[in-house]
C-alpha atoms as a PDB file:
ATOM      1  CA  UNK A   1      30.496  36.458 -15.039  1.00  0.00           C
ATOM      2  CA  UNK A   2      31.077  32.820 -15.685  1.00  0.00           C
ATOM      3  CA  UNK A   3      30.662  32.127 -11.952  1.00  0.00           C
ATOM      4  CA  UNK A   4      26.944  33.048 -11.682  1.00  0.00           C
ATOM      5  CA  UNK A   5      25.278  30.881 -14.365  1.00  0.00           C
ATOM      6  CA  UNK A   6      27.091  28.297 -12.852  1.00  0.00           C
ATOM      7  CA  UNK A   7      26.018  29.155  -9.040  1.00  0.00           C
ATOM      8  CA  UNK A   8      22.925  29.194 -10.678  1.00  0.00           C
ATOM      9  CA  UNK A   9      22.951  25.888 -12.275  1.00  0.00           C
ATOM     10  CA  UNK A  10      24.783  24.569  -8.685  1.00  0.00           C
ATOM     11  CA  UNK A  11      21.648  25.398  -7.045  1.00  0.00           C
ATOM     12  CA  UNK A  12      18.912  24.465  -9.357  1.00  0.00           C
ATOM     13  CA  UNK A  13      20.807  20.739  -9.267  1.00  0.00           C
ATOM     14  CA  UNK A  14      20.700  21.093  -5.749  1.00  0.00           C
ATOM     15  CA  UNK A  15      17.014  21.748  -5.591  1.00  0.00           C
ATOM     16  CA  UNK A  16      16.530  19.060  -8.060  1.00  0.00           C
ATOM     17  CA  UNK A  17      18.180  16.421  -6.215  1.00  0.00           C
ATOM     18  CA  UNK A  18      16.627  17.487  -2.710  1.00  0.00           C
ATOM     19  CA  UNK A  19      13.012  17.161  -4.613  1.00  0.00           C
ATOM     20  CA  UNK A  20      13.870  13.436  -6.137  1.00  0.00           C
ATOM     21  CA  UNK A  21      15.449  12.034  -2.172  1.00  0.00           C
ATOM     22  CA  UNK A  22      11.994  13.735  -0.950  1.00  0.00           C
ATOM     23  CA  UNK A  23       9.469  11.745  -3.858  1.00  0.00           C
ATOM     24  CA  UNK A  24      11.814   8.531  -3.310  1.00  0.00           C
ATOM     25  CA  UNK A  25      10.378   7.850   0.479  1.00  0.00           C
ATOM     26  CA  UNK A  26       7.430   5.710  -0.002  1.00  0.00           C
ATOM     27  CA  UNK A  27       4.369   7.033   1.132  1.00  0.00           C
ATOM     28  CA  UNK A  28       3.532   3.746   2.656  1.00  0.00           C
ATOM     29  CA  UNK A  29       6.350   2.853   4.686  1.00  0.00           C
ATOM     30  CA  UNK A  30       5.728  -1.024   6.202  1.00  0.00           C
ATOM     31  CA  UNK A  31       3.232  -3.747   6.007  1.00  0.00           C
ATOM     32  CA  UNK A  32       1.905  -2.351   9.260  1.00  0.00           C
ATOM     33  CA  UNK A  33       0.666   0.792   7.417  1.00  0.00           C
ATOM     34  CA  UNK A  34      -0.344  -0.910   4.441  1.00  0.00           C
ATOM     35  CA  UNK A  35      -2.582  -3.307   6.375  1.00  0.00           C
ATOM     36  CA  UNK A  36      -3.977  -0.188   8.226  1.00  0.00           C
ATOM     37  CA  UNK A  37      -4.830   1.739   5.109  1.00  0.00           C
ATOM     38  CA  UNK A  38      -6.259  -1.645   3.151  1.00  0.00           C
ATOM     39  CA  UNK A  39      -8.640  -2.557   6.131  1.00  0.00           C
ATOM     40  CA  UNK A  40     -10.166   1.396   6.602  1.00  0.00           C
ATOM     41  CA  UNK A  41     -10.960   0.491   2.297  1.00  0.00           C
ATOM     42  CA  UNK A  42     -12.235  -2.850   2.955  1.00  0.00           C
ATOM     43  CA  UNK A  43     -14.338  -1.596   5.809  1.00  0.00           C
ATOM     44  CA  UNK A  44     -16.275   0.825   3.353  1.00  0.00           C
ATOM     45  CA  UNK A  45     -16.543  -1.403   0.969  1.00  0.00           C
ATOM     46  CA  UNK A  46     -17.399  -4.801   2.496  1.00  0.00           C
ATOM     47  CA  UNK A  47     -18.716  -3.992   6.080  1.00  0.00           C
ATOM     48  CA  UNK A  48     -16.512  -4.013   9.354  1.00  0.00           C
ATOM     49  CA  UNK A  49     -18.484  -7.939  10.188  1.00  0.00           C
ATOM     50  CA  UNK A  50     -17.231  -8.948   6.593  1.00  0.00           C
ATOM     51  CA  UNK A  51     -13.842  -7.623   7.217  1.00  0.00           C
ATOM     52  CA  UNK A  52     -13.402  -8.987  10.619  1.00  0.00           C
ATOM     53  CA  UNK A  53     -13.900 -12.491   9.737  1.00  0.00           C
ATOM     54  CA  UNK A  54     -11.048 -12.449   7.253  1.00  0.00           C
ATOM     55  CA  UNK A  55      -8.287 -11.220  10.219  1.00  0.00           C
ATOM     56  CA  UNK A  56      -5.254 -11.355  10.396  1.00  0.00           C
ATOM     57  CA  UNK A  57      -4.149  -9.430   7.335  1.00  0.00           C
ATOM     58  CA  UNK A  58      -0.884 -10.024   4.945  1.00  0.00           C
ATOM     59  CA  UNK A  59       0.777  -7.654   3.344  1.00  0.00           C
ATOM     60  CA  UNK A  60       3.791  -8.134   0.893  1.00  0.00           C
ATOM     61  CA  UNK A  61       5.650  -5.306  -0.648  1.00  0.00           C
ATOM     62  CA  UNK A  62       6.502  -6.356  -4.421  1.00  0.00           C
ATOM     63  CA  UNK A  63       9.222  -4.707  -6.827  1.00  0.00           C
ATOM     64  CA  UNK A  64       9.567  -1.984  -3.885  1.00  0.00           C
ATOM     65  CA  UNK A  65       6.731  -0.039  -5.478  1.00  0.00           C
ATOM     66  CA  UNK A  66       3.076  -2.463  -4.709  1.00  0.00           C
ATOM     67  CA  UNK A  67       1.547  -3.480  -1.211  1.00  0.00           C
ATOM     68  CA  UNK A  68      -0.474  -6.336  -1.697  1.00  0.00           C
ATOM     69  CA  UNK A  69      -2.831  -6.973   1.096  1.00  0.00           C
ATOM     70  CA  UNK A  70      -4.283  -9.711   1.647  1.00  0.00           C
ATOM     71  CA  UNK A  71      -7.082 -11.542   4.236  1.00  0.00           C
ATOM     72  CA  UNK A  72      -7.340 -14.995   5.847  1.00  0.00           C
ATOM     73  CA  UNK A  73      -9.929 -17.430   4.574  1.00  0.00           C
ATOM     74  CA  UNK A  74     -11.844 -17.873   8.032  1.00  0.00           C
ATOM     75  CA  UNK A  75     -12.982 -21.867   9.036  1.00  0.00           C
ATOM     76  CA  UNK A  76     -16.815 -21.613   8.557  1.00  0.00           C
ATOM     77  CA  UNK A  77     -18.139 -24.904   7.309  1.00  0.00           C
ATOM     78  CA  UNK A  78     -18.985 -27.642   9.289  1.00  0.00           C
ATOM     79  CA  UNK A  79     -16.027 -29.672   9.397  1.00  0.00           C
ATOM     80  CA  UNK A  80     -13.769 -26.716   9.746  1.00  0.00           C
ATOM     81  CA  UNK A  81     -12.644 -26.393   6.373  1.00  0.00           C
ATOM     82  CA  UNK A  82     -11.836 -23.505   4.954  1.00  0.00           C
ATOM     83  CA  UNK A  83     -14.762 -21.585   2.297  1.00  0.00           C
ATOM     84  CA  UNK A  84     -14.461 -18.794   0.224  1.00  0.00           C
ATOM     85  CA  UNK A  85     -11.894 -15.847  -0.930  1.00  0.00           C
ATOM     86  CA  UNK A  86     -10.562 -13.075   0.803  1.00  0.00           C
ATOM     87  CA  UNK A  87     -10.364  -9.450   0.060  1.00  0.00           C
ATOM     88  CA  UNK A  88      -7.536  -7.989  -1.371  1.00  0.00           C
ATOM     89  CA  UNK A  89      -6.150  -4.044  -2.114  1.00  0.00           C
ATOM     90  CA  UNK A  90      -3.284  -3.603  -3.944  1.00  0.00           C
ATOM     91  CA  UNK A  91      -1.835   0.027  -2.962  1.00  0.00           C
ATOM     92  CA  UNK A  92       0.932   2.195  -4.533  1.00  0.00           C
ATOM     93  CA  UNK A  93       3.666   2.203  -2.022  1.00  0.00           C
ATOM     94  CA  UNK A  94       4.797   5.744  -3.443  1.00  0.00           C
ATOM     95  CA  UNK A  95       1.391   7.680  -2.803  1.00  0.00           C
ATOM     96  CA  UNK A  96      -0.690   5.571  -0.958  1.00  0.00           C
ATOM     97  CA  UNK A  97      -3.154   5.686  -3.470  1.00  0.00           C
ATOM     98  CA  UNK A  98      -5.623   2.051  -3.505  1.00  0.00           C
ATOM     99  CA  UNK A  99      -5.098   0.669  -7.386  1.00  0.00           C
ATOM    100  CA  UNK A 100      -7.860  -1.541  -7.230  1.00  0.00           C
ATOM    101  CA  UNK A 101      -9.875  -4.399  -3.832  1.00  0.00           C
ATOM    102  CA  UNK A 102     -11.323  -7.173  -4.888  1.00  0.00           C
ATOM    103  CA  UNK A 103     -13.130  -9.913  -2.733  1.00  0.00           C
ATOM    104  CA  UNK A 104     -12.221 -13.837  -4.440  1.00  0.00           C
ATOM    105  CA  UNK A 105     -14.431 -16.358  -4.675  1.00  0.00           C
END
């Protein structure tokens, strides 16, 4: 009798632990796929023009758990300086979700 509450806690652990290796994969694996899932954002919010003149994207993974992404300021004044701020998403590596895009000054 002592064997079957302990199968049954054997298996339950089991479960358990295959559940937690599953949720531990982030959802967004590399910059590659964080850059593709900030620019479809930026697109809706700022305009595909907009977000075209701040290419090539950055993206930085930080404490394993945040993509930041990140534009380039494009050359547009006169002397080839750089003007402006760039948009930026910070997504949840874990579920892909977008925690907040911003556009700097």
């Amino acid at each position: 009798m002592i064997l079957k509450p302990i199968s049954i806690i054997s298996i339950l652990l089991l479960i358990g632990l295959s559940k937690t290796d599953l949720n531990d994969k982030p959802c967004v694996a590399d910059a590659t796929q964080a850059i593709a899932i900030a620019e479809k954002e930026f697109i809706k919010v700022y305009g595909e023009k907009k977000v075209n003149e701040e290419k090539p994207f950055v993206a930085k993974l930080v404490k394993d758990t945040i993509w930041i992404v990140r534009g380039s300021l494009p050359k547009n004044d006169e002397r080839g300086h750089w003007v402006g701020g760039v948009v930026v998403a910070e997504i949840n590596a874990n579920n892909c979700k977008i925690i907040k895009i911003i556009h700097g000054k």
